[in-house]
PDB file of N, CA and C in Angstrom:
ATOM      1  N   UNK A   1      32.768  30.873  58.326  1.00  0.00           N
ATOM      2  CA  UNK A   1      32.057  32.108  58.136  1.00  0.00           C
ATOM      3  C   UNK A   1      33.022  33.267  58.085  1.00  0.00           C
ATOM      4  N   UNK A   2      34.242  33.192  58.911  1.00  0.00           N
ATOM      5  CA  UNK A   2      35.121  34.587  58.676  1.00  0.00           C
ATOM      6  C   UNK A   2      35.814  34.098  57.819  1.00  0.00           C
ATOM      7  N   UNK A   3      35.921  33.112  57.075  1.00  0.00           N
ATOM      8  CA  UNK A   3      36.766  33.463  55.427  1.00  0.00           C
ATOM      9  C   UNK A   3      36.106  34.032  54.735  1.00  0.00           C
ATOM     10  N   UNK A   4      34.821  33.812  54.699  1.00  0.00           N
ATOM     11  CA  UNK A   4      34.119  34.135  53.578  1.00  0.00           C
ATOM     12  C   UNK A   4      33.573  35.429  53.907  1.00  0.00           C
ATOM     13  N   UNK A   5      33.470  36.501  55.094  1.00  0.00           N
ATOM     14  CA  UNK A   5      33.636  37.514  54.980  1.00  0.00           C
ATOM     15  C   UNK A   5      34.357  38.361  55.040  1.00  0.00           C
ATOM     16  N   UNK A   6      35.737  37.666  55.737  1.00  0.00           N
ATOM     17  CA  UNK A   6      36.997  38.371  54.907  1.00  0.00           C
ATOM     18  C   UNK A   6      37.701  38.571  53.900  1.00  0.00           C
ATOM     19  N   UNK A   7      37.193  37.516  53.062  1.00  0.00           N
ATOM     20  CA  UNK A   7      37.630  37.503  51.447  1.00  0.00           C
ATOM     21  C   UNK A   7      36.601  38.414  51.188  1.00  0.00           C
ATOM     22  N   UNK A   8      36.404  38.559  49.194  1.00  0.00           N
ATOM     23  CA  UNK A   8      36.272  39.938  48.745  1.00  0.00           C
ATOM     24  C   UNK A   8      35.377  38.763  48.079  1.00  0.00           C
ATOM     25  N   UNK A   9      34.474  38.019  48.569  1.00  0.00           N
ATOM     26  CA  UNK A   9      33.080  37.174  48.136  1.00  0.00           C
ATOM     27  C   UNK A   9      32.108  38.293  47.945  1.00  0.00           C
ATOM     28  N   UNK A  10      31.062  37.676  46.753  1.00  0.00           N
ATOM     29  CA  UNK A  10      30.074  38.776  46.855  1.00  0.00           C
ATOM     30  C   UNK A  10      29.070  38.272  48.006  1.00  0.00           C
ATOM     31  N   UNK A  11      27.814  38.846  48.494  1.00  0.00           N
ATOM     32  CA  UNK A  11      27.108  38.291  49.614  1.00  0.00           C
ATOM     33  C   UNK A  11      26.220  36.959  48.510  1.00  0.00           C
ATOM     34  N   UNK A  12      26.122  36.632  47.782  1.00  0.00           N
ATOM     35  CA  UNK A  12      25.569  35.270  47.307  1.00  0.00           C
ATOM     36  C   UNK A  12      25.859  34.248  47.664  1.00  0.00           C
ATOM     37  N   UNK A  13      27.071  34.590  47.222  1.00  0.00           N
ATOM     38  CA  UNK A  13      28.243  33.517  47.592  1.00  0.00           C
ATOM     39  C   UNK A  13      27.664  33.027  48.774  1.00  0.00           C
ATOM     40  N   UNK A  14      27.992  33.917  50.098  1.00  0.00           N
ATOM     41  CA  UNK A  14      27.898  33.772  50.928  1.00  0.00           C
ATOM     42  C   UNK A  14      26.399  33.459  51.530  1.00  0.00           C
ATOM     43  N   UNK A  15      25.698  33.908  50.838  1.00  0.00           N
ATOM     44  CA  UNK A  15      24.070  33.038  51.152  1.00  0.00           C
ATOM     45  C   UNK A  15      24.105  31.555  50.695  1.00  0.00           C
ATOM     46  N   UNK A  16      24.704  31.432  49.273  1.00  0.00           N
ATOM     47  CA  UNK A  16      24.349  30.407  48.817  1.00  0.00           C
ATOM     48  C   UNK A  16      25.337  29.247  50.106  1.00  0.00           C
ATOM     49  N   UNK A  17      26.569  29.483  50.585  1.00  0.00           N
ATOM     50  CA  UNK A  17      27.520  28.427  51.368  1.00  0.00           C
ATOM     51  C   UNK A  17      26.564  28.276  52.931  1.00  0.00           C
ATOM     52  N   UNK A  18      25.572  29.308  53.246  1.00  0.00           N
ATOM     53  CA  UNK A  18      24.902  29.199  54.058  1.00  0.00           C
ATOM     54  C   UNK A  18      23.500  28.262  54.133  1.00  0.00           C
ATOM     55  N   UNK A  19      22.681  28.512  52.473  1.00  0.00           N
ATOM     56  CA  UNK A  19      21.625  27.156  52.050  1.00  0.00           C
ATOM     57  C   UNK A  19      22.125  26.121  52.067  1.00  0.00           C
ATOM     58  N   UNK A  20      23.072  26.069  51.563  1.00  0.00           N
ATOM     59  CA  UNK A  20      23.474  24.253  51.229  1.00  0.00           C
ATOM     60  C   UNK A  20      24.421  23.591  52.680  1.00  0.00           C
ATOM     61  N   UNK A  21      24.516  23.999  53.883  1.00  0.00           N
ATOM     62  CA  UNK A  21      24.571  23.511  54.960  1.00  0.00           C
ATOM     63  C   UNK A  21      23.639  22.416  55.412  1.00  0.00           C
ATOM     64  N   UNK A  22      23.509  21.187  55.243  1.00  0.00           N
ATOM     65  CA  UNK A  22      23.064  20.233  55.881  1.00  0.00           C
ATOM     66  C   UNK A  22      22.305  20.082  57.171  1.00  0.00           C
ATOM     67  N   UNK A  23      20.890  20.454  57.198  1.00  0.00           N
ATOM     68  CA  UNK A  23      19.951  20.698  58.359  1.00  0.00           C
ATOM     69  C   UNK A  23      19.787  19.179  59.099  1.00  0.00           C
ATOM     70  N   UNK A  24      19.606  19.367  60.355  1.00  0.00           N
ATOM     71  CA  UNK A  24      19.402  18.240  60.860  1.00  0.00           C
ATOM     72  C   UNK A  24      18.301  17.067  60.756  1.00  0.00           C
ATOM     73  N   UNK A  25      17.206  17.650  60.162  1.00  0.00           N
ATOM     74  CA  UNK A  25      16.382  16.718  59.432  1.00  0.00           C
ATOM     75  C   UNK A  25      16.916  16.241  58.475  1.00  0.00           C
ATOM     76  N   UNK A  26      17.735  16.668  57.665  1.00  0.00           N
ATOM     77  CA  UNK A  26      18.140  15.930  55.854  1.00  0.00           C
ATOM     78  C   UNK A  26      19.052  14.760  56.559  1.00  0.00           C
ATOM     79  N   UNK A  27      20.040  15.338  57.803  1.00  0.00           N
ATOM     80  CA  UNK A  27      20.604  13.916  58.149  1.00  0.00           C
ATOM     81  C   UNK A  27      19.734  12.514  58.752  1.00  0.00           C
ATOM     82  N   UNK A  28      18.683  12.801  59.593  1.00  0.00           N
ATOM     83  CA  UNK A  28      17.747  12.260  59.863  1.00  0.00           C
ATOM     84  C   UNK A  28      17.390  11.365  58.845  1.00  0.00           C
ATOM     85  N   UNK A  29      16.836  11.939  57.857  1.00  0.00           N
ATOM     86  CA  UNK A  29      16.396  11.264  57.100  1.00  0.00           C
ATOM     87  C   UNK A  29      17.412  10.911  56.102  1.00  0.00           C
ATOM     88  N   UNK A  30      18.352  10.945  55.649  1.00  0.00           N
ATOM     89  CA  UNK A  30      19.647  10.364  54.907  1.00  0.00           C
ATOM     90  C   UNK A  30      19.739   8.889  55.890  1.00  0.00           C
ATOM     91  N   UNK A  31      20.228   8.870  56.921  1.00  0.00           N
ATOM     92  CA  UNK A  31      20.667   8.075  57.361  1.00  0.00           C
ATOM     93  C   UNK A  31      19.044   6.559  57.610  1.00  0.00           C
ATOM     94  N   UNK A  32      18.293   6.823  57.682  1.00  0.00           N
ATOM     95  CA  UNK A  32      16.793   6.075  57.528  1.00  0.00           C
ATOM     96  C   UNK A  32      16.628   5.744  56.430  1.00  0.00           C
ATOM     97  N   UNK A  33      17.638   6.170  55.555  1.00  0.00           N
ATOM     98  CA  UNK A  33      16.976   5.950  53.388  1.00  0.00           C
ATOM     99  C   UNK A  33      18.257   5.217  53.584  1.00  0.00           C
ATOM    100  N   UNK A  34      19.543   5.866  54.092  1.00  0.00           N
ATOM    101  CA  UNK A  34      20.715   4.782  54.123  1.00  0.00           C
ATOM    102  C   UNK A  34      20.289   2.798  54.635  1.00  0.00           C
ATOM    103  N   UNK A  35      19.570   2.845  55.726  1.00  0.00           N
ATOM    104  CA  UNK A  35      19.286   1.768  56.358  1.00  0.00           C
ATOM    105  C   UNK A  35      18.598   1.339  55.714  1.00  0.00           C
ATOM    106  N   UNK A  36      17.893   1.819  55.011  1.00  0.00           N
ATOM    107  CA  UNK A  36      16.266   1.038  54.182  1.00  0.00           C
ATOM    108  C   UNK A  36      17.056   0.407  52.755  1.00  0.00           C
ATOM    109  N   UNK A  37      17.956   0.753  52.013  1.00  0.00           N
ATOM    110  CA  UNK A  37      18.948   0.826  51.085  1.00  0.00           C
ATOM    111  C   UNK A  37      19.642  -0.382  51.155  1.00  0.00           C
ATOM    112  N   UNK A  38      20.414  -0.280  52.743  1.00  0.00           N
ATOM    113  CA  UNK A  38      20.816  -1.778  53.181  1.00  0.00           C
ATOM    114  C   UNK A  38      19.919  -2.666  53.706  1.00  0.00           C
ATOM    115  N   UNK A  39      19.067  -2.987  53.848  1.00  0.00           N
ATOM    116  CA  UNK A  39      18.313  -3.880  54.021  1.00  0.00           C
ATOM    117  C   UNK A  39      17.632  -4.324  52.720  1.00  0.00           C
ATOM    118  N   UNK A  40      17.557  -3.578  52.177  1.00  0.00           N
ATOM    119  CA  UNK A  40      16.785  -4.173  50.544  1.00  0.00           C
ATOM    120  C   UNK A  40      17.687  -4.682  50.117  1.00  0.00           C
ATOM    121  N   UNK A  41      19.115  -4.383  49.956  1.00  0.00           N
ATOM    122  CA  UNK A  41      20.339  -4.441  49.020  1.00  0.00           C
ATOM    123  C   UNK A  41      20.342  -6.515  50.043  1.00  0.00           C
ATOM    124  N   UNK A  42      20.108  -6.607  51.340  1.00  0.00           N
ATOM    125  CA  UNK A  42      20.445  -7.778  51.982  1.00  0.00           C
ATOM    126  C   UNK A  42      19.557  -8.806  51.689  1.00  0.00           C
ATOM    127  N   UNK A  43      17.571  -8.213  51.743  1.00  0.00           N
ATOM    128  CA  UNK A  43      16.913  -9.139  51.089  1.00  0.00           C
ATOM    129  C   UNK A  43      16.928  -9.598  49.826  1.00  0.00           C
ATOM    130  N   UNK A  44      17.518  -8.627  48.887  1.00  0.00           N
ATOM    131  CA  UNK A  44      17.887  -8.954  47.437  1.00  0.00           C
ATOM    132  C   UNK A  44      18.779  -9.845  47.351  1.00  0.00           C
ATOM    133  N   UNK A  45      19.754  -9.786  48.037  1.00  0.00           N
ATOM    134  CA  UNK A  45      21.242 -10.984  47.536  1.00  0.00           C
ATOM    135  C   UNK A  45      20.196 -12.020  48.462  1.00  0.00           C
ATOM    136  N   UNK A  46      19.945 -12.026  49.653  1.00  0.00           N
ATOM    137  CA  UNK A  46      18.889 -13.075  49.932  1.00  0.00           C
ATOM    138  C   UNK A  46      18.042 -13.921  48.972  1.00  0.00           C
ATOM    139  N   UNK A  47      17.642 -13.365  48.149  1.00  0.00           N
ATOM    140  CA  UNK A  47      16.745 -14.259  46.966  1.00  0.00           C
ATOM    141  C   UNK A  47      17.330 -14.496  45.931  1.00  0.00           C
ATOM    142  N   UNK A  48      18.502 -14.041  45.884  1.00  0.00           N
ATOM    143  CA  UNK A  48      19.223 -14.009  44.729  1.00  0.00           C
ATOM    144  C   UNK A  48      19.480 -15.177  44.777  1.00  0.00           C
ATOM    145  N   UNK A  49      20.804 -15.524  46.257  1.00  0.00           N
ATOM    146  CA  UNK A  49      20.602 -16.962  46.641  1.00  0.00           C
ATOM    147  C   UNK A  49      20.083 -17.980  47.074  1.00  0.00           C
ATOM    148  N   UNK A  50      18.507 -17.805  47.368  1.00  0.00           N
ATOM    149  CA  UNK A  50      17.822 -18.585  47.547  1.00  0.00           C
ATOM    150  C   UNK A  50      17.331 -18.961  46.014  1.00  0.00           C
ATOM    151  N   UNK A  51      17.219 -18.158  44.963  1.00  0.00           N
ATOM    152  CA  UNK A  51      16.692 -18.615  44.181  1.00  0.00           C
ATOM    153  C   UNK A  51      17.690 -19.589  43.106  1.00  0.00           C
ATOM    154  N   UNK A  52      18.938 -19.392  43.031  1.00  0.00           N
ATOM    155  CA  UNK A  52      20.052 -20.159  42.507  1.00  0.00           C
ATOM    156  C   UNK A  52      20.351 -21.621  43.381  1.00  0.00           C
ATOM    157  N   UNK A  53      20.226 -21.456  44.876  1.00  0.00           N
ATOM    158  CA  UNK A  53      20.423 -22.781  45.496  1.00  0.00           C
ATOM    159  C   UNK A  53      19.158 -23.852  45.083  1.00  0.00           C
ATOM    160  N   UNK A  54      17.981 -23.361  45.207  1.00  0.00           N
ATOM    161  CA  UNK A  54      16.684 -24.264  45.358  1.00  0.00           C
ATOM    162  C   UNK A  54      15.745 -23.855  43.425  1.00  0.00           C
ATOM    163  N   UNK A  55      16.368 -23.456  43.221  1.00  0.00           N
ATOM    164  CA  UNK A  55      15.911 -23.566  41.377  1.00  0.00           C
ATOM    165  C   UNK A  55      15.643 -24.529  40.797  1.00  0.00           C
ATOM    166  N   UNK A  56      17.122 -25.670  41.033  1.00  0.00           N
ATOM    167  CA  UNK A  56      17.555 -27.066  40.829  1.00  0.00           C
ATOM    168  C   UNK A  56      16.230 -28.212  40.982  1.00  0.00           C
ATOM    169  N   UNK A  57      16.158 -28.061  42.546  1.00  0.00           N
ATOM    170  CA  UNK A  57      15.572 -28.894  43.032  1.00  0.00           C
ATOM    171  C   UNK A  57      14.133 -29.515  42.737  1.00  0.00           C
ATOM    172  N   UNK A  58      13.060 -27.507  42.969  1.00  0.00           N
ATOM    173  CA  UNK A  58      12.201 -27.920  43.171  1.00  0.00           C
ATOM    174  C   UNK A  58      11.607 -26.112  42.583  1.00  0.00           C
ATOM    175  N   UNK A  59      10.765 -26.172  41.586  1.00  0.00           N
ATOM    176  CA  UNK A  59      10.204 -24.845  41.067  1.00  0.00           C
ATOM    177  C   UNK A  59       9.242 -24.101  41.925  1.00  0.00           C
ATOM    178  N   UNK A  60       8.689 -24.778  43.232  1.00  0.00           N
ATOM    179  CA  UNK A  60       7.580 -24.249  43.742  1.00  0.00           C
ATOM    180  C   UNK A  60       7.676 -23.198  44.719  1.00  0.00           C
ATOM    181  N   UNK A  61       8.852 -22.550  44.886  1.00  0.00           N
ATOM    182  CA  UNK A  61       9.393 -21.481  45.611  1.00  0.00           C
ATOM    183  C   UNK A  61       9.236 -20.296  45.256  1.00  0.00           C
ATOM    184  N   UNK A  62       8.556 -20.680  43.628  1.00  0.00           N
ATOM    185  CA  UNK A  62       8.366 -19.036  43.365  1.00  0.00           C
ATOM    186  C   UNK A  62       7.872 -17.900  43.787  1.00  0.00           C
ATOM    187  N   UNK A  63       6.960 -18.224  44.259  1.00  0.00           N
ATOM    188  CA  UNK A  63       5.921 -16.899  45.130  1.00  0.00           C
ATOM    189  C   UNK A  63       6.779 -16.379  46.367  1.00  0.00           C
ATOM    190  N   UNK A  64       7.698 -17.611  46.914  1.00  0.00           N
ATOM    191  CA  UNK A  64       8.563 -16.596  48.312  1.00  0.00           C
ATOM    192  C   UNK A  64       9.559 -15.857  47.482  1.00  0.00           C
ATOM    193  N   UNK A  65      10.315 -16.631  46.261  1.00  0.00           N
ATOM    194  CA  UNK A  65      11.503 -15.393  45.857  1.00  0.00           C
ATOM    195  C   UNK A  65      10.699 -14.519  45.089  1.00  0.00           C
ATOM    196  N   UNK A  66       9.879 -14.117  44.381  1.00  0.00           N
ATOM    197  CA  UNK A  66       9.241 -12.793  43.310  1.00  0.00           C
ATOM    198  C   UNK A  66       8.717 -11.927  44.932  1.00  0.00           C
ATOM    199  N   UNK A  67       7.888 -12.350  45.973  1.00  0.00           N
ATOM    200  CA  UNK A  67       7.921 -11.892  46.909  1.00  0.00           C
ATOM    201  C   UNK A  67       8.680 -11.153  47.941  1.00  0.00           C
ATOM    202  N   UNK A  68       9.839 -11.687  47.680  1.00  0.00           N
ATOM    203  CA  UNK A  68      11.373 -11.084  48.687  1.00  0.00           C
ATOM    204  C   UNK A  68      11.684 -10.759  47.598  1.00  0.00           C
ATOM    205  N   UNK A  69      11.895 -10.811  46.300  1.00  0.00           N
ATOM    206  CA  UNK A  69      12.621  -9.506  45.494  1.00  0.00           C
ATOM    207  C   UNK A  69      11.403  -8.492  45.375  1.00  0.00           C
ATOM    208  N   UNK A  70      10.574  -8.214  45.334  1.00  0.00           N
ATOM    209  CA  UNK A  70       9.649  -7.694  44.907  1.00  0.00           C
ATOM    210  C   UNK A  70       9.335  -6.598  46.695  1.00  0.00           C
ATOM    211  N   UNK A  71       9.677  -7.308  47.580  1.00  0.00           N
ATOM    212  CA  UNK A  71      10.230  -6.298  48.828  1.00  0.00           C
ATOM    213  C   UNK A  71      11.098  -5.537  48.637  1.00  0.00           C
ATOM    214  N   UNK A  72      12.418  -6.261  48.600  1.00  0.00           N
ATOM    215  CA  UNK A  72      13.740  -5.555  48.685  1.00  0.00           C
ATOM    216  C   UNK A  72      13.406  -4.161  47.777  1.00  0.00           C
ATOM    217  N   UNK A  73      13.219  -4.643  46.637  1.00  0.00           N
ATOM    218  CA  UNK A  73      13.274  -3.668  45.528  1.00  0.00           C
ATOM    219  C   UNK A  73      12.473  -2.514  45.877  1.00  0.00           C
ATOM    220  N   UNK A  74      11.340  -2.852  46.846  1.00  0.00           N
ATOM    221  CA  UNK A  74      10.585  -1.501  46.744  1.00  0.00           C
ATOM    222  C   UNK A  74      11.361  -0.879  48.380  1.00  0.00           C
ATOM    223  N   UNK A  75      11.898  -1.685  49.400  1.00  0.00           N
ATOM    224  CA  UNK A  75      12.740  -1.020  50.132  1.00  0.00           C
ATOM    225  C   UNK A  75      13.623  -0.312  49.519  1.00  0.00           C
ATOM    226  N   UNK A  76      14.628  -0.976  48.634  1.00  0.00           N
ATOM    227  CA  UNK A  76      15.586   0.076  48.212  1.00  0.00           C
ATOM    228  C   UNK A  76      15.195   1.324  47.433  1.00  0.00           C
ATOM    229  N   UNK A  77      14.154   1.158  47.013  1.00  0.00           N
ATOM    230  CA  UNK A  77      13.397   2.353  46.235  1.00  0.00           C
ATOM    231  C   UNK A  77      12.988   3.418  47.623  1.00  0.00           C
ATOM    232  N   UNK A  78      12.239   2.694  48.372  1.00  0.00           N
ATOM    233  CA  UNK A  78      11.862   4.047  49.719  1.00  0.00           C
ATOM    234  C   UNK A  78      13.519   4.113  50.313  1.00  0.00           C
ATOM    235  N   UNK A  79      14.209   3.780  50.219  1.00  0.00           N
ATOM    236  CA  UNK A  79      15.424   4.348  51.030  1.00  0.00           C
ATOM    237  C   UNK A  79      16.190   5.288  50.022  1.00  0.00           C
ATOM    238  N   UNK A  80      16.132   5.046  48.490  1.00  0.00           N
ATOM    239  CA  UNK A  80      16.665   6.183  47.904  1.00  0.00           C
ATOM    240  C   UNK A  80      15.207   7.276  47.814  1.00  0.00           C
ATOM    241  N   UNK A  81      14.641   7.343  48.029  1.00  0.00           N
ATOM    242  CA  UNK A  81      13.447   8.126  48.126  1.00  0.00           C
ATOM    243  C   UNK A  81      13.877   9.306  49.356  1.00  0.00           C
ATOM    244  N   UNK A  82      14.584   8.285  50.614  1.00  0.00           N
ATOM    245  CA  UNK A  82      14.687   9.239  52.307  1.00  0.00           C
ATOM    246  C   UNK A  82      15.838   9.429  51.224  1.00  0.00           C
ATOM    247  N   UNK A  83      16.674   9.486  50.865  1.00  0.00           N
ATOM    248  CA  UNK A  83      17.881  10.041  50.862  1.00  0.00           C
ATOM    249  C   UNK A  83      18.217  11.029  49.288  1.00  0.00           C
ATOM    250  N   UNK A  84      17.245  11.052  48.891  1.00  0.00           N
ATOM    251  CA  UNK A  84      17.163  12.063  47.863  1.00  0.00           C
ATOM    252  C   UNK A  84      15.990  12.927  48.232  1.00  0.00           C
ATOM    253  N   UNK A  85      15.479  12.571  49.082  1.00  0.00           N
ATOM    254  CA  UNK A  85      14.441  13.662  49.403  1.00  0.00           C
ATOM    255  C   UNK A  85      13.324  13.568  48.452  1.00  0.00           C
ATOM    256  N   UNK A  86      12.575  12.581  47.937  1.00  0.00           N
ATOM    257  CA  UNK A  86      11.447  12.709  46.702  1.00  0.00           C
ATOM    258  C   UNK A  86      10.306  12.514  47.152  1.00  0.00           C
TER     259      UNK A  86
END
């Protein structure tokens, strides 16, 4: 704050370096869209490889992997949701 009112800033400037300070809710919720992000990103490679190991074998698994991708995907969607704020 005393650079920027000791330099020869106009006061915008200096409003605007004051809005874009990071409130403690946006971290709150960044870090809850972060976690939701990794957990989708974990059930996804989860089915990824469940569905490449047991493909081979036996086709009747489908409903658990379209099910666990069909999670993940909408987790990682609500976690970029907390972390973009939408």
């Amino acid at each position: 704050m005393s650079n920027l009112s000791n330099a020869n800033t106009p006061e915008s400037a200096q409003e605007l370096s004051f809005d874009s300070a990071p409130s403690t809710k946006n971290t709150g919720s960044f870090s809850k869209g972060f976690a939701l992000v990794a957990i989708g990103a974990v059930i996804l490679l989860g089915s990824c490889l469940f569905s490449l190991t047991l493909s081979i074998s036996d086709p009747s698994f489908q409903y658990i992997m379209y099910g666990a991708t069909t999670l993940g995907v909408l987790m990682v969607l609500a976690g970029l949701g907390c972390c973009l704020g939408w």
